[in-house]
N, C-alpha and C. Protein backbone atom coordinates (compact mmCIF):
# COMPACT_ATOMS: atom_id res chain seq x y z
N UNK A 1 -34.37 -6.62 16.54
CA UNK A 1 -34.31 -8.05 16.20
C UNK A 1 -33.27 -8.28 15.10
N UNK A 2 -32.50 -9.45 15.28
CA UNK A 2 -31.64 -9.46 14.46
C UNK A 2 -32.01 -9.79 13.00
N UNK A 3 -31.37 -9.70 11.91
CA UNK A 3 -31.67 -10.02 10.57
C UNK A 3 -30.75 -10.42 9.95
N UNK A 4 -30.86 -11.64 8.98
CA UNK A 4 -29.72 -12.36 8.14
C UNK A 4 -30.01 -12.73 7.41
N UNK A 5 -29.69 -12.53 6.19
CA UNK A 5 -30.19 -13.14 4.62
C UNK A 5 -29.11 -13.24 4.24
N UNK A 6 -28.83 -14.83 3.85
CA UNK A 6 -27.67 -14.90 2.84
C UNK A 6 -28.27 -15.34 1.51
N UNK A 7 -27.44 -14.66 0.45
CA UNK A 7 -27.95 -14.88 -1.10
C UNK A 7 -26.71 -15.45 -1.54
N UNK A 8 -27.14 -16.17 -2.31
CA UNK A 8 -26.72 -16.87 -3.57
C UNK A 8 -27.61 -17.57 -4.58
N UNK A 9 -26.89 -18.84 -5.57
CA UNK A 9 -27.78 -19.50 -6.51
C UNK A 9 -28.47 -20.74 -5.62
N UNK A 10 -29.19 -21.33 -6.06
CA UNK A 10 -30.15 -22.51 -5.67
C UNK A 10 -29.11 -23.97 -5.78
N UNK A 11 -27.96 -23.65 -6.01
CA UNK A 11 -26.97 -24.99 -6.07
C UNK A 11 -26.11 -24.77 -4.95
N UNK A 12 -25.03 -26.12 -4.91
CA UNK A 12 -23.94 -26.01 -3.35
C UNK A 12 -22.47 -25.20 -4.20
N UNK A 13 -22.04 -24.72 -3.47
CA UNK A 13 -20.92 -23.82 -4.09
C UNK A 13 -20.17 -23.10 -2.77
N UNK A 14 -20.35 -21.85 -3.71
CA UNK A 14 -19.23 -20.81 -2.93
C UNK A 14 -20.01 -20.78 -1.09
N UNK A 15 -21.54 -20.12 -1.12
CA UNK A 15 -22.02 -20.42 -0.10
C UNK A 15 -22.23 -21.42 0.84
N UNK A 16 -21.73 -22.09 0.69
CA UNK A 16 -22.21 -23.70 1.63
C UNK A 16 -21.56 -23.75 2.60
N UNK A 17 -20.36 -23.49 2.94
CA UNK A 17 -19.75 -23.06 4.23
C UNK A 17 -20.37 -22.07 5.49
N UNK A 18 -21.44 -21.25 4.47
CA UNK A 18 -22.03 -20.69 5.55
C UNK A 18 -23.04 -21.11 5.76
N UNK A 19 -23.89 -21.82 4.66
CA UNK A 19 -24.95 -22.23 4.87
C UNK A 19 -24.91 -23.25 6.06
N UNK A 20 -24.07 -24.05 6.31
CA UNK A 20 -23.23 -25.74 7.16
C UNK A 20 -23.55 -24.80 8.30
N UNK A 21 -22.74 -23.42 8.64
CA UNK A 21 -22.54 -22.83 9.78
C UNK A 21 -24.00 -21.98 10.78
N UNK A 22 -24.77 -21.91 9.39
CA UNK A 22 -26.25 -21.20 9.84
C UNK A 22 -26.69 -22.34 10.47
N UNK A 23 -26.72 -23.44 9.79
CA UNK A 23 -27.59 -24.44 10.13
C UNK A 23 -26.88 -25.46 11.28
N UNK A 24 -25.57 -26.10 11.25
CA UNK A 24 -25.31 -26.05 12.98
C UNK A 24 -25.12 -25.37 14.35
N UNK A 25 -25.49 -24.16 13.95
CA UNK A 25 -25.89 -22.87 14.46
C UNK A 25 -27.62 -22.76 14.30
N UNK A 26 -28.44 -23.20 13.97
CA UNK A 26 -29.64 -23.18 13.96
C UNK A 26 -30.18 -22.36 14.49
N UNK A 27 -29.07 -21.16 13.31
CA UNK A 27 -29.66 -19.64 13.06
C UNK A 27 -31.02 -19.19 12.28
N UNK A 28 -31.58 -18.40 12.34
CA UNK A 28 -32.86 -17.73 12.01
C UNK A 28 -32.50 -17.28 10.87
N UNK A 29 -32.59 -17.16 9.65
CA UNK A 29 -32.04 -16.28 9.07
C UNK A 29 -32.71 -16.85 7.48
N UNK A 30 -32.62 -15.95 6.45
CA UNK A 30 -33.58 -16.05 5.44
C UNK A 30 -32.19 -16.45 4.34
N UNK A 31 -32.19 -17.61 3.44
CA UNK A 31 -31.43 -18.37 2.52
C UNK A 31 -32.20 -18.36 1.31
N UNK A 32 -32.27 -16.90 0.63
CA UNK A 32 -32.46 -16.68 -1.04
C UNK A 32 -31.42 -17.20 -1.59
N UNK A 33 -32.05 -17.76 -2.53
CA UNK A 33 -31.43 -17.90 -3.77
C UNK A 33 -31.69 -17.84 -5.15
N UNK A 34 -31.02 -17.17 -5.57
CA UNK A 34 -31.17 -16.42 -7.10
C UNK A 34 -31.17 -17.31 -8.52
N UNK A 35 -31.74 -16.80 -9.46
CA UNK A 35 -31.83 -17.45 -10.56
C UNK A 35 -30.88 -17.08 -11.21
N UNK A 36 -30.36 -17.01 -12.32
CA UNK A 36 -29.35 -16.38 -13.51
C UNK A 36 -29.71 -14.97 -13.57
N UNK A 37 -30.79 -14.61 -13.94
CA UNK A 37 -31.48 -13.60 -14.69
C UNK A 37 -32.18 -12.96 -13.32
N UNK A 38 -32.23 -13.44 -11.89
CA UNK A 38 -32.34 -11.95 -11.01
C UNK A 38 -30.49 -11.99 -10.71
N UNK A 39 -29.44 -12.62 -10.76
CA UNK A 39 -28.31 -12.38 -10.14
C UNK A 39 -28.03 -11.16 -11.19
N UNK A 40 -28.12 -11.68 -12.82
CA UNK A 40 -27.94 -10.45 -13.65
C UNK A 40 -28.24 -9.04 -13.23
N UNK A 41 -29.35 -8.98 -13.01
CA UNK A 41 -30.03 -8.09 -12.57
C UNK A 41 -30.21 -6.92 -11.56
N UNK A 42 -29.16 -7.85 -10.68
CA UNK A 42 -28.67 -7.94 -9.36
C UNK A 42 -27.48 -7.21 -9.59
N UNK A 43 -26.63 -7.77 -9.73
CA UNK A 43 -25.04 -7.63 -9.98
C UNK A 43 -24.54 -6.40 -9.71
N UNK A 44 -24.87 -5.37 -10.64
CA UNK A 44 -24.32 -3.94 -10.73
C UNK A 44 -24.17 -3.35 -9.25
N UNK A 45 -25.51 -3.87 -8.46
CA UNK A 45 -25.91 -3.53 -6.96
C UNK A 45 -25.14 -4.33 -6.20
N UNK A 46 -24.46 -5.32 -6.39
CA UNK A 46 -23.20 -5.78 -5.35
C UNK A 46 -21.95 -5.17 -5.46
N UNK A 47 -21.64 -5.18 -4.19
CA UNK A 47 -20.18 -4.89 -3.76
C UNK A 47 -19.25 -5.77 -4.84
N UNK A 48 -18.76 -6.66 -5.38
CA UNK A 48 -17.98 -7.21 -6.30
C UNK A 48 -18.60 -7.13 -7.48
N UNK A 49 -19.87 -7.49 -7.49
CA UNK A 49 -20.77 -8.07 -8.86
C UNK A 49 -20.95 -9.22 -8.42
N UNK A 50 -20.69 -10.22 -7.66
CA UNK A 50 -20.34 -11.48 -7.01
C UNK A 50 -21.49 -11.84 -6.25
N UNK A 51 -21.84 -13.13 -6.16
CA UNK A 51 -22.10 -13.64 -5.33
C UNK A 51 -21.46 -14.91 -4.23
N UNK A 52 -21.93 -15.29 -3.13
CA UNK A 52 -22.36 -15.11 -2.01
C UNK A 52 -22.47 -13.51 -1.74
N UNK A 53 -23.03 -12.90 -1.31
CA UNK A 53 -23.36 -11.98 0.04
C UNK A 53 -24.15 -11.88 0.90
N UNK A 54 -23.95 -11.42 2.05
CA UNK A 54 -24.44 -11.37 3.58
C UNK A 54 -25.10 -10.29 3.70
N UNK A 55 -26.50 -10.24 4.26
CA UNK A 55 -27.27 -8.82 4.50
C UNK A 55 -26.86 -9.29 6.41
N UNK A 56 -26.30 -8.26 6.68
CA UNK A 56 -26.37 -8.62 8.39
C UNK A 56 -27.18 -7.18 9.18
N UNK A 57 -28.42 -7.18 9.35
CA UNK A 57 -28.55 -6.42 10.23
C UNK A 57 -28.59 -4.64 9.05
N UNK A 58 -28.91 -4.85 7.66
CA UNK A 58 -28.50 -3.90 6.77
C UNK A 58 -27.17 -3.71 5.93
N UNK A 59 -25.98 -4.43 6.63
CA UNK A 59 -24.91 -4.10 5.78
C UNK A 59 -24.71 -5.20 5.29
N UNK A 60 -24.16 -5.14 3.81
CA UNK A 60 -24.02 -5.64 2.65
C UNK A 60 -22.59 -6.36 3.04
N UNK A 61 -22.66 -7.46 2.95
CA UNK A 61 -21.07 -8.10 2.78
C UNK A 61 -20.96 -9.09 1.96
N UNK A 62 -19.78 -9.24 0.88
CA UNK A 62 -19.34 -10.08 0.34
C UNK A 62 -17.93 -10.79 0.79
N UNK A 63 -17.60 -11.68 0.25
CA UNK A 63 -16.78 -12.72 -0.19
C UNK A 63 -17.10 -13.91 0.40
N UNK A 64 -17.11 -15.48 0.04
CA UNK A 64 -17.37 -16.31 1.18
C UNK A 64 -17.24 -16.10 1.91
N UNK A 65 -15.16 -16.38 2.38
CA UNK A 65 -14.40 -16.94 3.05
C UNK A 65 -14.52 -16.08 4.27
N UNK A 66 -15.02 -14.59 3.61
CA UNK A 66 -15.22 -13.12 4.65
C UNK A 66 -16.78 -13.24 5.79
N UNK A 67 -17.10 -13.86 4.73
CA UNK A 67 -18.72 -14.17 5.38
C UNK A 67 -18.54 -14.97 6.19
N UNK A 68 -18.32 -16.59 5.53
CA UNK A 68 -18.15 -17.70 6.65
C UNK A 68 -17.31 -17.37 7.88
N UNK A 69 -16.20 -16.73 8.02
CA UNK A 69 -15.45 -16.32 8.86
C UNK A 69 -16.32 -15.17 9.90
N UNK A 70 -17.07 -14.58 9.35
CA UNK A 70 -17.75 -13.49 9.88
C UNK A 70 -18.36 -14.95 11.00
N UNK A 71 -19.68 -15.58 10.23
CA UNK A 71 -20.35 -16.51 11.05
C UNK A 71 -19.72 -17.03 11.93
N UNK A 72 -18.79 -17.89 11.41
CA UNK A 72 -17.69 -18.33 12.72
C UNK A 72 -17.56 -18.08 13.89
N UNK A 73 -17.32 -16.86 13.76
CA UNK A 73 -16.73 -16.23 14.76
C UNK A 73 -17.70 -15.93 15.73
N UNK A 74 -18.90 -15.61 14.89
CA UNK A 74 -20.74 -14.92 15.56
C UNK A 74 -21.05 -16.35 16.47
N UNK A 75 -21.01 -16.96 15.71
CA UNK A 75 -21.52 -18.53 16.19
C UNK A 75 -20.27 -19.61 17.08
N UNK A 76 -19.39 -18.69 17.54
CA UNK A 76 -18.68 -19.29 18.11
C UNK A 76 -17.90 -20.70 17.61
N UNK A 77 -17.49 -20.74 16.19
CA UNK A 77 -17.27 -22.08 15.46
C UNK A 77 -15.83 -21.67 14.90
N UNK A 78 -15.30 -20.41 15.46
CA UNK A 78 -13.83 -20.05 14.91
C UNK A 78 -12.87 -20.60 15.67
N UNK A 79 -13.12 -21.07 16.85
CA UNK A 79 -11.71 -21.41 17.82
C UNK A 79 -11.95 -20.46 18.99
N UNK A 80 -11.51 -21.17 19.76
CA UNK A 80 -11.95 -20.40 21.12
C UNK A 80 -10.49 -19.28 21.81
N UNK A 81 -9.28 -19.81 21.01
CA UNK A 81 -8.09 -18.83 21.21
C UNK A 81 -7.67 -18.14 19.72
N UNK A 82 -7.15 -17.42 20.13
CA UNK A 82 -6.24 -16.55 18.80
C UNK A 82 -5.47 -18.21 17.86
N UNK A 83 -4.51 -18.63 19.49
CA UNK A 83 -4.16 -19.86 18.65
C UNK A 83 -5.17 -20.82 17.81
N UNK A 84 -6.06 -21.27 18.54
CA UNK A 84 -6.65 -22.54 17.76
C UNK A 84 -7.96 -21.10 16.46
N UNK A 85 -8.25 -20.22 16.61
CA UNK A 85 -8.61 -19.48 15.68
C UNK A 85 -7.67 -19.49 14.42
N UNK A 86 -6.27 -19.34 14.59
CA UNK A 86 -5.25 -19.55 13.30
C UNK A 86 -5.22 -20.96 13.00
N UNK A 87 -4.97 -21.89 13.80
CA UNK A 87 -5.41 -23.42 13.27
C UNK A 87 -6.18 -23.67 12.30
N UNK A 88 -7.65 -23.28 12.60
CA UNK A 88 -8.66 -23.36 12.15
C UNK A 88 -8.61 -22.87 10.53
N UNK A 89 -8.24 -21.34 10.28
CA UNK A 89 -7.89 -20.70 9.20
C UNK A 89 -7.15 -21.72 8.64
N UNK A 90 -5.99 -22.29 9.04
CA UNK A 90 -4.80 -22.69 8.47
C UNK A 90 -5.52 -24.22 7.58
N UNK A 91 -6.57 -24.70 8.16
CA UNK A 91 -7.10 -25.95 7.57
C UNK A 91 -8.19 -25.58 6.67
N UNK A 92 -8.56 -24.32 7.18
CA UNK A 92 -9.53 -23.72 5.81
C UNK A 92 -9.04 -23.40 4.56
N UNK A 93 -8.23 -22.62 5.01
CA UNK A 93 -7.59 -22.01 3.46
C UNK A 93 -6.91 -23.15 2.97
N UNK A 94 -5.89 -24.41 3.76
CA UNK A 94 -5.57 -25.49 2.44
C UNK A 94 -6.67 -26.50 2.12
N UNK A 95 -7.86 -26.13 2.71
CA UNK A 95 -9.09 -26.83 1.83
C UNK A 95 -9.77 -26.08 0.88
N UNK A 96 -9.41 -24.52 0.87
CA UNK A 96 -10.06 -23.78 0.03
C UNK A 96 -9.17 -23.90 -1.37
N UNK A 97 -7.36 -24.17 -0.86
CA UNK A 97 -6.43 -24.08 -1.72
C UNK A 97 -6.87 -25.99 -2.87
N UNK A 98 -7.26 -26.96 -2.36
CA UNK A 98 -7.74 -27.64 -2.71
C UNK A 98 -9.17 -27.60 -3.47
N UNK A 99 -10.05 -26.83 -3.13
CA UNK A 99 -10.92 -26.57 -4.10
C UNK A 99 -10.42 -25.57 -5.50
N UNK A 100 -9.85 -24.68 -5.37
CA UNK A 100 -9.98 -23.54 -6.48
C UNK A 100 -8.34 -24.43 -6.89
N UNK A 101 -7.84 -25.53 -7.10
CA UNK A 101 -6.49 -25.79 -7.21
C UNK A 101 -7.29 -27.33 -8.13
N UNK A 102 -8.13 -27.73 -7.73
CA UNK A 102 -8.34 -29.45 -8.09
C UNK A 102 -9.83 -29.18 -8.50
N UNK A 103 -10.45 -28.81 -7.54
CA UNK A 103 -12.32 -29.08 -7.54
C UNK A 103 -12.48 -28.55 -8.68
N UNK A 104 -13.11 -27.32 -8.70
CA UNK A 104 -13.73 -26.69 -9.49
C UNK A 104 -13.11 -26.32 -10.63
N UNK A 105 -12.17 -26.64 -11.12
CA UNK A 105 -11.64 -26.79 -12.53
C UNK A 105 -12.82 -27.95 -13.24
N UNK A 106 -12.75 -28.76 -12.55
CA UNK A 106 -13.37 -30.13 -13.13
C UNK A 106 -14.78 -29.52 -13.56
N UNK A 107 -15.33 -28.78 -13.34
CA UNK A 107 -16.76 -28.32 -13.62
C UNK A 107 -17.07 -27.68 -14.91
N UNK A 108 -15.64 -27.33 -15.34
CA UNK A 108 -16.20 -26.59 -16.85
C UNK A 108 -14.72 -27.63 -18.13
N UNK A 109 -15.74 -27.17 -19.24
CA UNK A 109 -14.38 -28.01 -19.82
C UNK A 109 -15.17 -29.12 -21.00
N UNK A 110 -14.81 -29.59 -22.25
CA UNK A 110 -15.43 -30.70 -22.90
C UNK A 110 -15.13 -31.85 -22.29
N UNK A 111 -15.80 -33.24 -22.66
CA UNK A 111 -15.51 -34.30 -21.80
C UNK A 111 -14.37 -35.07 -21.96
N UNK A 112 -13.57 -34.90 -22.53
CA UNK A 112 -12.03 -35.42 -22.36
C UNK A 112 -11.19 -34.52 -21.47
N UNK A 113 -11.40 -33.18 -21.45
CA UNK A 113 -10.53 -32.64 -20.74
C UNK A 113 -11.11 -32.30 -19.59
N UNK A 114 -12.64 -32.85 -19.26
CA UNK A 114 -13.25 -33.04 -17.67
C UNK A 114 -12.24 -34.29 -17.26
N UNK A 115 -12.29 -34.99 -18.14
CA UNK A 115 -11.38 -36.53 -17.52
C UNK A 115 -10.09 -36.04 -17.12
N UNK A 116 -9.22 -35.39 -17.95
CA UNK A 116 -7.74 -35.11 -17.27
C UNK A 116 -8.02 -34.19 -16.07
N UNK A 117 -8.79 -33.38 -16.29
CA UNK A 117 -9.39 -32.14 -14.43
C UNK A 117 -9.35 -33.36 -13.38
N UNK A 118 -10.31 -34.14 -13.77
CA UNK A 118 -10.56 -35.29 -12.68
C UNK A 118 -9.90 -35.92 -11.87
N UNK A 119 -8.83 -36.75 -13.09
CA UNK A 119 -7.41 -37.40 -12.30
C UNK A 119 -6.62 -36.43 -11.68
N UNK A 120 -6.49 -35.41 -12.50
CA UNK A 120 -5.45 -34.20 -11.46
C UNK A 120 -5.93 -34.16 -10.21
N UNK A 121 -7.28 -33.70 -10.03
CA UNK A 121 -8.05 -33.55 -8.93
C UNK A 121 -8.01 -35.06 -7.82
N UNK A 122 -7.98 -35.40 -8.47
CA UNK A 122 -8.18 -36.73 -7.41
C UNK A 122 -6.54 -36.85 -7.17
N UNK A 123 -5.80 -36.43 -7.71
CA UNK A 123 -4.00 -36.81 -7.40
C UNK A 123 -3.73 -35.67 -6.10
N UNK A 124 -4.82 -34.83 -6.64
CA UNK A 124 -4.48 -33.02 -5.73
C UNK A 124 -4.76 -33.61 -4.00
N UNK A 125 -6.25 -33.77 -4.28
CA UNK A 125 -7.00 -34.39 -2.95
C UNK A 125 -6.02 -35.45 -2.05
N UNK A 126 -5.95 -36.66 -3.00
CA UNK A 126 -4.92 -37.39 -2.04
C UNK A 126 -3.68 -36.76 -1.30
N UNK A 127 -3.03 -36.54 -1.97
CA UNK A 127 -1.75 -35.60 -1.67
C UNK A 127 -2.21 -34.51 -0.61
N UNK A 128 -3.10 -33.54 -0.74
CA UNK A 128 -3.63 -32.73 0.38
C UNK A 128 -3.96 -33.59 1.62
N UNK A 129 -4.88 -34.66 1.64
CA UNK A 129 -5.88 -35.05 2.67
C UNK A 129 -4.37 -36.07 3.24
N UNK A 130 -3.33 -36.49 2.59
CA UNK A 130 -2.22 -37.34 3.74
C UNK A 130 -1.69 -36.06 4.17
N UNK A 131 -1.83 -34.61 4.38
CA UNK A 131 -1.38 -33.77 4.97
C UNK A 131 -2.26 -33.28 6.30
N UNK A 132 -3.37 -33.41 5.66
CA UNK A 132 -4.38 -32.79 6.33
C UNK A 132 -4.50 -34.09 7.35
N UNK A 133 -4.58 -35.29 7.50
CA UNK A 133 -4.43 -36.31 8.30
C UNK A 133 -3.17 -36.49 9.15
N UNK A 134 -1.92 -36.24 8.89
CA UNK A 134 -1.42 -35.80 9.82
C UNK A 134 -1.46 -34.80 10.44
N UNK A 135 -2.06 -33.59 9.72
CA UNK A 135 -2.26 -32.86 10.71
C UNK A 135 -3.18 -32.63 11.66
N UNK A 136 -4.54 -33.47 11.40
CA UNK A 136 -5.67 -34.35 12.28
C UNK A 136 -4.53 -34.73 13.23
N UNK A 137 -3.80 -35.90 13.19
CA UNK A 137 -3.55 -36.62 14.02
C UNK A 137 -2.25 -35.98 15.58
N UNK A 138 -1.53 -34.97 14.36
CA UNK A 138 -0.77 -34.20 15.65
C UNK A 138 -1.37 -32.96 16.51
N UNK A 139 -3.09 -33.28 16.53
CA UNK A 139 -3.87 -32.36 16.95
C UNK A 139 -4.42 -33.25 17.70
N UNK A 140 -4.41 -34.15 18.26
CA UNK A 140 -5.40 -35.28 19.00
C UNK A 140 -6.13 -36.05 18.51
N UNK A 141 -5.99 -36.05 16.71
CA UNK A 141 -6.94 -36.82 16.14
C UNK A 141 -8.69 -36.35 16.18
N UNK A 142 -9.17 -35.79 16.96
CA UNK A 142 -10.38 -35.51 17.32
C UNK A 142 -11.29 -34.26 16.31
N UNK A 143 -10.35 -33.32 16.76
CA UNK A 143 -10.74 -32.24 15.96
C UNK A 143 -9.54 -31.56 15.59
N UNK A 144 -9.53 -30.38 14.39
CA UNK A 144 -8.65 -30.11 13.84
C UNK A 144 -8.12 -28.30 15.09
N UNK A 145 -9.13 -28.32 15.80
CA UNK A 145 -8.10 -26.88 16.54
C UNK A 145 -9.02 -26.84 17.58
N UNK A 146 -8.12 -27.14 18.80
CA UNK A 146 -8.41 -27.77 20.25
C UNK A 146 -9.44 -28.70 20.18
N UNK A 147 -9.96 -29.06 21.38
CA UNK A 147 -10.88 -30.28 21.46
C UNK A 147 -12.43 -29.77 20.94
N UNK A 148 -12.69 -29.10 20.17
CA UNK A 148 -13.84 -28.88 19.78
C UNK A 148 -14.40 -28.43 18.56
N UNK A 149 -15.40 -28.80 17.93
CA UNK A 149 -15.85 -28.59 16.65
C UNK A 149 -15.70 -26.90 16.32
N UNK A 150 -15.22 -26.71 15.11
CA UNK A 150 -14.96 -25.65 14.46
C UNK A 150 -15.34 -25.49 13.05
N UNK A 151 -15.20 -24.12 12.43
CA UNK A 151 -15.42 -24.24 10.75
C UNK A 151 -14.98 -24.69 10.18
N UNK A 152 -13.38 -25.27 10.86
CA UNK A 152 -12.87 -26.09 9.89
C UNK A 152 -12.98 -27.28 9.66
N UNK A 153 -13.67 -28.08 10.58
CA UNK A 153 -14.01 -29.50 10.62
C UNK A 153 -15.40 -29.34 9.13
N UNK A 154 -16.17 -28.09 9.70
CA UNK A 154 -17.37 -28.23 8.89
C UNK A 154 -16.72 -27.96 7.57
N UNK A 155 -15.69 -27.24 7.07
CA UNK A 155 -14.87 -27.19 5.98
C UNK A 155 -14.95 -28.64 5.08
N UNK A 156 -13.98 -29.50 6.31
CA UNK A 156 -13.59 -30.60 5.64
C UNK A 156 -14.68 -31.39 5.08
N UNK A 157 -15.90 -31.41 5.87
CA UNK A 157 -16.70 -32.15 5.78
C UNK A 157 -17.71 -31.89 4.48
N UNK A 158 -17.71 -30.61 4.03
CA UNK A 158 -18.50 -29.50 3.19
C UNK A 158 -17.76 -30.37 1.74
N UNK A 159 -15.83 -30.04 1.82
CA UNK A 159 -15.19 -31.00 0.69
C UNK A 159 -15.04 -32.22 0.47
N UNK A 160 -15.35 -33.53 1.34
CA UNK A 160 -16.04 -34.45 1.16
C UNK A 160 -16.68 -35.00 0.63
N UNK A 161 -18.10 -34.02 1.07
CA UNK A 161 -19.34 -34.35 0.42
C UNK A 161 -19.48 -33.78 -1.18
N UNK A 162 -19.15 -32.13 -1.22
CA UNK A 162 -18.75 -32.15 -2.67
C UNK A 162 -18.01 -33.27 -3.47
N UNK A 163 -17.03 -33.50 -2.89
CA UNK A 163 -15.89 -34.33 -4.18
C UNK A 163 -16.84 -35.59 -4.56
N UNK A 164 -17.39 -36.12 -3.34
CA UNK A 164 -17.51 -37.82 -3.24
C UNK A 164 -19.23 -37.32 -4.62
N UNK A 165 -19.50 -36.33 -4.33
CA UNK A 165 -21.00 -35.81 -5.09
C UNK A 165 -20.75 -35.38 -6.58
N UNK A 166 -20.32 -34.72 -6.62
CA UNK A 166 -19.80 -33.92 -8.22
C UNK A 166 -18.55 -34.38 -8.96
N UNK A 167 -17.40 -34.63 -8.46
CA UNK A 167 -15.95 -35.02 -8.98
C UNK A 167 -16.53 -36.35 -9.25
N UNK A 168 -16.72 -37.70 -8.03
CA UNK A 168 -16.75 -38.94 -7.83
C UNK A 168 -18.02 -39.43 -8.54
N UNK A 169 -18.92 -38.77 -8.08
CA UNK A 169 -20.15 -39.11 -8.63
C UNK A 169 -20.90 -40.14 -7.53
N UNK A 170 -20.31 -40.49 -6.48
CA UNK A 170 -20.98 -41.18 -5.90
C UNK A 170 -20.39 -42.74 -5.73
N UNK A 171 -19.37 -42.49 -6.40
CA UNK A 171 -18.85 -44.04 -6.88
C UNK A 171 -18.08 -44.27 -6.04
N UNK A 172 -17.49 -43.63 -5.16
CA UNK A 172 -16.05 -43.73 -4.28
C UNK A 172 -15.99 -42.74 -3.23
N UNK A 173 -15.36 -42.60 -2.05
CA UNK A 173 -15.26 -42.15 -0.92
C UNK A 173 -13.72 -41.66 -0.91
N UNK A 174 -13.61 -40.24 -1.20
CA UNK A 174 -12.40 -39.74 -1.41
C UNK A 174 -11.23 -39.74 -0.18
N UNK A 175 -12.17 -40.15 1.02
CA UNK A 175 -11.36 -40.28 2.38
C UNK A 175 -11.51 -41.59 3.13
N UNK A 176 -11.83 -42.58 1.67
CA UNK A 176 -11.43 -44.50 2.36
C UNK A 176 -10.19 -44.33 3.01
N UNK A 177 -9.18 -43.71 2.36
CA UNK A 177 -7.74 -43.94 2.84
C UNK A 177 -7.44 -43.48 3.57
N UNK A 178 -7.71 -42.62 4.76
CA UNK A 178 -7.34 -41.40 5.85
C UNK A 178 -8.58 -41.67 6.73
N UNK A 179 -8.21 -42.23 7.77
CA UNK A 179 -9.47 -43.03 8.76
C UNK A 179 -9.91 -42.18 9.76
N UNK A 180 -8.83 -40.93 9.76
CA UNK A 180 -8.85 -40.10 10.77
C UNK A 180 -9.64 -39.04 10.20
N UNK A 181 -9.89 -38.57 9.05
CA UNK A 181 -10.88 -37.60 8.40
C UNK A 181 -12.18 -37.79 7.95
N UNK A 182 -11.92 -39.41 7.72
CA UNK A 182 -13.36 -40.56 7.58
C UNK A 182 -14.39 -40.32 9.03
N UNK A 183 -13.58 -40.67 10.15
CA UNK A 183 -14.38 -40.39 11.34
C UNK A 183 -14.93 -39.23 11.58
N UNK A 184 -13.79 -37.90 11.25
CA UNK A 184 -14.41 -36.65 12.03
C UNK A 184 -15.67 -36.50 10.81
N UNK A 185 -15.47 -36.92 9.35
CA UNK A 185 -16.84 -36.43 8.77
C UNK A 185 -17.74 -37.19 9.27
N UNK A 186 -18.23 -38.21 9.58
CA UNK A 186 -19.23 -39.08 10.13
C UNK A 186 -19.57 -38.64 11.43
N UNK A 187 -18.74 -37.62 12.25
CA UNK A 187 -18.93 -37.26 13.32
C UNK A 187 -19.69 -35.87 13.14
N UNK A 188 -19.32 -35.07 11.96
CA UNK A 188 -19.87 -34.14 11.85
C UNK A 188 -20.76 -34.60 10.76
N UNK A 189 -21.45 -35.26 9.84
CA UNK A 189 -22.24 -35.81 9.45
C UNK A 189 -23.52 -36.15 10.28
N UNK A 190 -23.66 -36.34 11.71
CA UNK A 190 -24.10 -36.81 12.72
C UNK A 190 -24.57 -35.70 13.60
N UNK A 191 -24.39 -34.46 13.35
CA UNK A 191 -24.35 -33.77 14.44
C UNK A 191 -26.03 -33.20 13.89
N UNK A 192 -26.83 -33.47 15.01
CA UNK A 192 -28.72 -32.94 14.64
C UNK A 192 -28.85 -32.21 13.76
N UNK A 193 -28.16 -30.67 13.67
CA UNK A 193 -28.29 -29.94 12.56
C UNK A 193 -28.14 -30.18 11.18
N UNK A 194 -26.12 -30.78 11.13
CA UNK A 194 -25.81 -31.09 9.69
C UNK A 194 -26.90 -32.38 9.42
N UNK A 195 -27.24 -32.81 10.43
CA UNK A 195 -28.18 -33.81 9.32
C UNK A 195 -29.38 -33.64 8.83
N UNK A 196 -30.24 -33.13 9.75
CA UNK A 196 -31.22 -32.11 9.62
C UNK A 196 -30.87 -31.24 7.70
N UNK A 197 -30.04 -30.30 8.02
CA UNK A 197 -30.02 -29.84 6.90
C UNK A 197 -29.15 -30.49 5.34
N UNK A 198 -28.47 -31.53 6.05
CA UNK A 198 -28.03 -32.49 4.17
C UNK A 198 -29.03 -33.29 3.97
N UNK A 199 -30.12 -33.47 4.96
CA UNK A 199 -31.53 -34.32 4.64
C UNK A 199 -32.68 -33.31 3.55
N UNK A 200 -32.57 -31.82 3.94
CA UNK A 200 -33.06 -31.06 3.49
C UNK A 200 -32.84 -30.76 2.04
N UNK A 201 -31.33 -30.76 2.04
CA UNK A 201 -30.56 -30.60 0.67
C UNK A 201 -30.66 -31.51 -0.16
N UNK A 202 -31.00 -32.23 -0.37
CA UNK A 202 -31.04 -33.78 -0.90
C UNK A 202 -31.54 -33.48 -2.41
């Protein structure tokens, strides 16, 4: 019988990409999450010291992007060719390059220099997402690699909901302006599982 435990902390972060992928995949699988003081505890016994990691079946795996990609691929959410599989990557990593570039700066810092993280971040996002919208749109508009939902749609949708949650606060919709990335999140917003589980997350 198969076995899957993914660990991390009790907040949305590094893991949530896989978590999006377990759960529109409405995989079986056990979602610990650690306190400060068992990750401490923990640590020495991971492969990095790091968290996310993947128990699959006994073996130990770290890194997100290694994990989520692992799922992907398990769950059939990587692209169904080599080509639209590199697509897919190609919209992950400049949404990942948008988080560790804009996002998560904003999270640490006193509160004047959370404010300058912020505007950068929000200058970063725009500038990314009129890229990422044309490149929606010279894809059919629909989905970002061939005609069908992938990790990277659940990507986009994962940075969305972060920005519009933690950066925005709730106050603003970081993709009013790009109608074509507005839809596919509402489309994947919609889908039984993701709602199922951002109802859960709440």
């Amino acid at each position: 019988m198969e076995a899957i435990t993914l660990t991390y902390f009790n907040f949305t972060g590094r893991a949530e990409l896989a978590r999006l992928i377990l759960a529109y995949a409405g995989a079986n699988y056990t979602d610990e999450r650690l306190t400060g003081e068992q990750f401490r505890e923990l640590k020495s016994k991971l492969p990095n010291g790091q968290l996310p990691v993947l128990n699959y079946n006994g073996t130990i795996m770290a890194q997100s992007m290694t994990i989520s990609r692992f799922l992907a691929n398990k769950y059939n959410l990587a692209g169904r060719t080599n080509l639209e599989k590199a697509q897919a990557d190609e919209i992950v990593d400049t949404i990942e390059d948008l988080f560790n570039s804009g996002v998560f700066p904003t999270m640490f810092g006193e509160e004047e220099e959370k404010k300058k993280k912020i505007a950068t971040a929000i200058e970063k996002t725009e500038e990314g997402f009129k890229k990422l919208e044309a490149r929606l749109d010279s894809r059919g508009g629909q989905f970002f690699a061939g005609n069908n939902l992938t990790w990277a749609d659940l990507e986009i949708f994962f940075f969305i909901d972060f920005f519009n949650k933690k950066v925005l606060k709730g106050e603003s919709d970081c993709a009013s302006k790009f109608p074509l990335l507005k839809d596919l999140n509402l489309r994947v917003a919609n889908q039984p599982n993701i709602k199922k589980w951002m109802e859960k997350s709440q």
